[in-house]
C-alpha atoms as a PDB file:
ATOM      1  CA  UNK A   1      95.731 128.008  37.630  1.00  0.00           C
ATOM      2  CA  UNK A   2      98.780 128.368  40.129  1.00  0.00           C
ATOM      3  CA  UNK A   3      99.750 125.159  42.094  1.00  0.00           C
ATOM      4  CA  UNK A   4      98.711 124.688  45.369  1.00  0.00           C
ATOM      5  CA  UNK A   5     100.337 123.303  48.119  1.00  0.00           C
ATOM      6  CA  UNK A   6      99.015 119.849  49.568  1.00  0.00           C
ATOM      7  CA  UNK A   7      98.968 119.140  52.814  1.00  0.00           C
ATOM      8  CA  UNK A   8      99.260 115.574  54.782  1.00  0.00           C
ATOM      9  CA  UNK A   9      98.689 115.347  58.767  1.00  0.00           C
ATOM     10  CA  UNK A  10     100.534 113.462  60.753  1.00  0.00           C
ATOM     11  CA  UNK A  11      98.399 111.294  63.582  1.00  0.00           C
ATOM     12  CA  UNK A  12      99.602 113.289  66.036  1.00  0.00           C
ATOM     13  CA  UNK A  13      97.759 116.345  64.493  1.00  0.00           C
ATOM     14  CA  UNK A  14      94.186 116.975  65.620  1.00  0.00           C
ATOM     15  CA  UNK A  15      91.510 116.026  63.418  1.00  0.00           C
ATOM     16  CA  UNK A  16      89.994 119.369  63.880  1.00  0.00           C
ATOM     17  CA  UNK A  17      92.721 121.068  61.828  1.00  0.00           C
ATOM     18  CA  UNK A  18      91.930 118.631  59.015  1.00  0.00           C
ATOM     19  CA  UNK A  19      88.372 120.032  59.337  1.00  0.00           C
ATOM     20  CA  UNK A  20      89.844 123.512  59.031  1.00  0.00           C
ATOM     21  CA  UNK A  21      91.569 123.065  56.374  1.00  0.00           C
ATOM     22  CA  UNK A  22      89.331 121.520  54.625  1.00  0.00           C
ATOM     23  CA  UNK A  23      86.516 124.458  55.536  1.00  0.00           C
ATOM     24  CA  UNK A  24      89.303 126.897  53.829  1.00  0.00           C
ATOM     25  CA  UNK A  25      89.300 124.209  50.829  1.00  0.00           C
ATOM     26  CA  UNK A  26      92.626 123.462  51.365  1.00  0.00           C
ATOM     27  CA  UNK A  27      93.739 119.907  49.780  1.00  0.00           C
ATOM     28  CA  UNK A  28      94.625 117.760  52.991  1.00  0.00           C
ATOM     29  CA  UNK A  29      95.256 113.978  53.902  1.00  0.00           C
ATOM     30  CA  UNK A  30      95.764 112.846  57.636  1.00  0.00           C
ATOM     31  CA  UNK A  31      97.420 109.584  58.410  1.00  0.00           C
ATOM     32  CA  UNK A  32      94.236 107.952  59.729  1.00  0.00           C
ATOM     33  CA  UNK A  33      92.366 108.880  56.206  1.00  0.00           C
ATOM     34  CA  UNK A  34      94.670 107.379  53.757  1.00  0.00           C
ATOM     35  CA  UNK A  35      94.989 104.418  56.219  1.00  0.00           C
ATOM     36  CA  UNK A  36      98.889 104.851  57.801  1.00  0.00           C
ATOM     37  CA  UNK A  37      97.713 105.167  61.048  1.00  0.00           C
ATOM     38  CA  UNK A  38      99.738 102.091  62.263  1.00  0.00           C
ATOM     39  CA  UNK A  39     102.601 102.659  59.809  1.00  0.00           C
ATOM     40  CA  UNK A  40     106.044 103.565  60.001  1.00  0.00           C
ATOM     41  CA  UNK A  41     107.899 106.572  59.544  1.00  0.00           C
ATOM     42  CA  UNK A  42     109.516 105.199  56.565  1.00  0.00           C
ATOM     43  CA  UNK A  43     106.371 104.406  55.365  1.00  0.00           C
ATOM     44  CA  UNK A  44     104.442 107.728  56.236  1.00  0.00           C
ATOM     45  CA  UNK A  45     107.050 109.803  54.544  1.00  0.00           C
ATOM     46  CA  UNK A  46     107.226 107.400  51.182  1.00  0.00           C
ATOM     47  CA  UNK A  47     103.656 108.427  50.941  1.00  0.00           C
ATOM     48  CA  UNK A  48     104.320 112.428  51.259  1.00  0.00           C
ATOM     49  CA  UNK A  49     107.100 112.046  48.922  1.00  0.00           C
ATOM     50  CA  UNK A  50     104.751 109.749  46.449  1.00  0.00           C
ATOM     51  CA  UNK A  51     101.998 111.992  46.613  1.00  0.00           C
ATOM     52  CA  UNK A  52     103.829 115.144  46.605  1.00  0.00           C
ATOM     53  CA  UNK A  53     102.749 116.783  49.919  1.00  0.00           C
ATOM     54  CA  UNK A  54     103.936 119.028  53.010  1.00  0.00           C
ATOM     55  CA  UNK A  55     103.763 117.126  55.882  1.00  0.00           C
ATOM     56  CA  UNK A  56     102.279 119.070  58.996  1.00  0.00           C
ATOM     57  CA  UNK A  57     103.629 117.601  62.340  1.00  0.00           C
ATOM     58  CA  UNK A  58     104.049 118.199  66.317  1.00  0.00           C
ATOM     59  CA  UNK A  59     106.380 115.166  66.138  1.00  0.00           C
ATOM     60  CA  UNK A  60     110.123 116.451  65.979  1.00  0.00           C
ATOM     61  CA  UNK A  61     111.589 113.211  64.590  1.00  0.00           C
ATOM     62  CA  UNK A  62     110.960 114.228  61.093  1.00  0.00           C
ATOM     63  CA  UNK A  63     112.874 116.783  61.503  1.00  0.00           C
ATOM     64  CA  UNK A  64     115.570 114.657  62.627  1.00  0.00           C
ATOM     65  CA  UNK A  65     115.222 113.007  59.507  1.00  0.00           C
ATOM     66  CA  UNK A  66     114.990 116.389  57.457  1.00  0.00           C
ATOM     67  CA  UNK A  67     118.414 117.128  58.441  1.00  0.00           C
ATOM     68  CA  UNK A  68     119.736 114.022  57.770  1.00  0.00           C
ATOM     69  CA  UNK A  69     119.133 114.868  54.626  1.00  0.00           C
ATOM     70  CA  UNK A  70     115.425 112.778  53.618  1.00  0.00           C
ATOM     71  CA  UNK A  71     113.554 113.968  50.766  1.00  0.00           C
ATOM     72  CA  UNK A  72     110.260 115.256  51.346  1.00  0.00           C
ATOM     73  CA  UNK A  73     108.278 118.298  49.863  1.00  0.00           C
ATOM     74  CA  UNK A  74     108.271 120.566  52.798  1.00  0.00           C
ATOM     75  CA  UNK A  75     107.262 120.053  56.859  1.00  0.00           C
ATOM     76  CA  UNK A  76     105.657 122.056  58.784  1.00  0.00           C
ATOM     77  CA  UNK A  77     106.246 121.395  62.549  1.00  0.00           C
ATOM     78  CA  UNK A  78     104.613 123.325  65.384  1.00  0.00           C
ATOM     79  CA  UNK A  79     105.189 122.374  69.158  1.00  0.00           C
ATOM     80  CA  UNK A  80     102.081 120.785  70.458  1.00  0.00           C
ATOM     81  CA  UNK A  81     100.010 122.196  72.972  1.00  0.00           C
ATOM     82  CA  UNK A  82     101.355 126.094  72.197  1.00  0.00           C
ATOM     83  CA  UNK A  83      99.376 126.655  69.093  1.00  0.00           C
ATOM     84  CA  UNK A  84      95.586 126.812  69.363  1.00  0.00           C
ATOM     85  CA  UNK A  85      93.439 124.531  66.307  1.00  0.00           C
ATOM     86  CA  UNK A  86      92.972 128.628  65.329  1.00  0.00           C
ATOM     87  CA  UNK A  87      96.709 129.347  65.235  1.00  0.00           C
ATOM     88  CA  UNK A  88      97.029 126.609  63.250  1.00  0.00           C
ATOM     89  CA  UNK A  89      94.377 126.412  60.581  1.00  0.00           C
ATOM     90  CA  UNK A  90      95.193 130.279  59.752  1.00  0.00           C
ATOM     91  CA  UNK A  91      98.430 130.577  59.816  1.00  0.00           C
ATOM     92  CA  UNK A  92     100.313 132.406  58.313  1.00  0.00           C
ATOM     93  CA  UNK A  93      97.910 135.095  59.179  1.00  0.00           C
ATOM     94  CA  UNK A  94      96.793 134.230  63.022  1.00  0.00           C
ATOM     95  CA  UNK A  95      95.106 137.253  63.611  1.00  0.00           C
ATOM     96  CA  UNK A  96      92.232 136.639  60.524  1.00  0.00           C
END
């Protein structure tokens, strides 16, 4: 079986996409699931790194810290408010 990529949601990431995801049985964590709602950044991203997953975000200080050179097994960041929940839960193909 081929390895799938994980996903973890930031809190700034609708809920609804989690539901998405999850309807495409996707493997996905948000922060308010795994309980780092009220954590820091620090903290959020030793979890993605722990638990091996691509963090998807709208907030563009992790990739700040991305090219300061902090580990991490992929983000995906997407502007809020110019992607629809759609957009988001199918991309890369936006037009399914």
């Amino acid at each position: 079986m081929a390895n799938k990529i994980r996903f973890h949601l930031d809190e700034h990431v609708g809920h609804a996409i989690a539901n998405g995801l999850r309807q495409r049985e996707i493997d996905v964590t948000t922060t308010v699931d795994v309980g780092l709602r009220t954590l820091s950044d620090d903290e959020q991203m030793a979890y993605i790194v722990r638990e091996k997953r691509t963090l998807v975000t709208c907030d563009a200080g992790f990739l700040a810290r991305s090219a300061e050179g902090q580990t991490h097994f992929g983000i995906v960041y997407y502007p809020s408010n110019r992607r629809s929940i759609g957009e988001v839960v199918n991309f890369p193909n936006p037009g399914l």
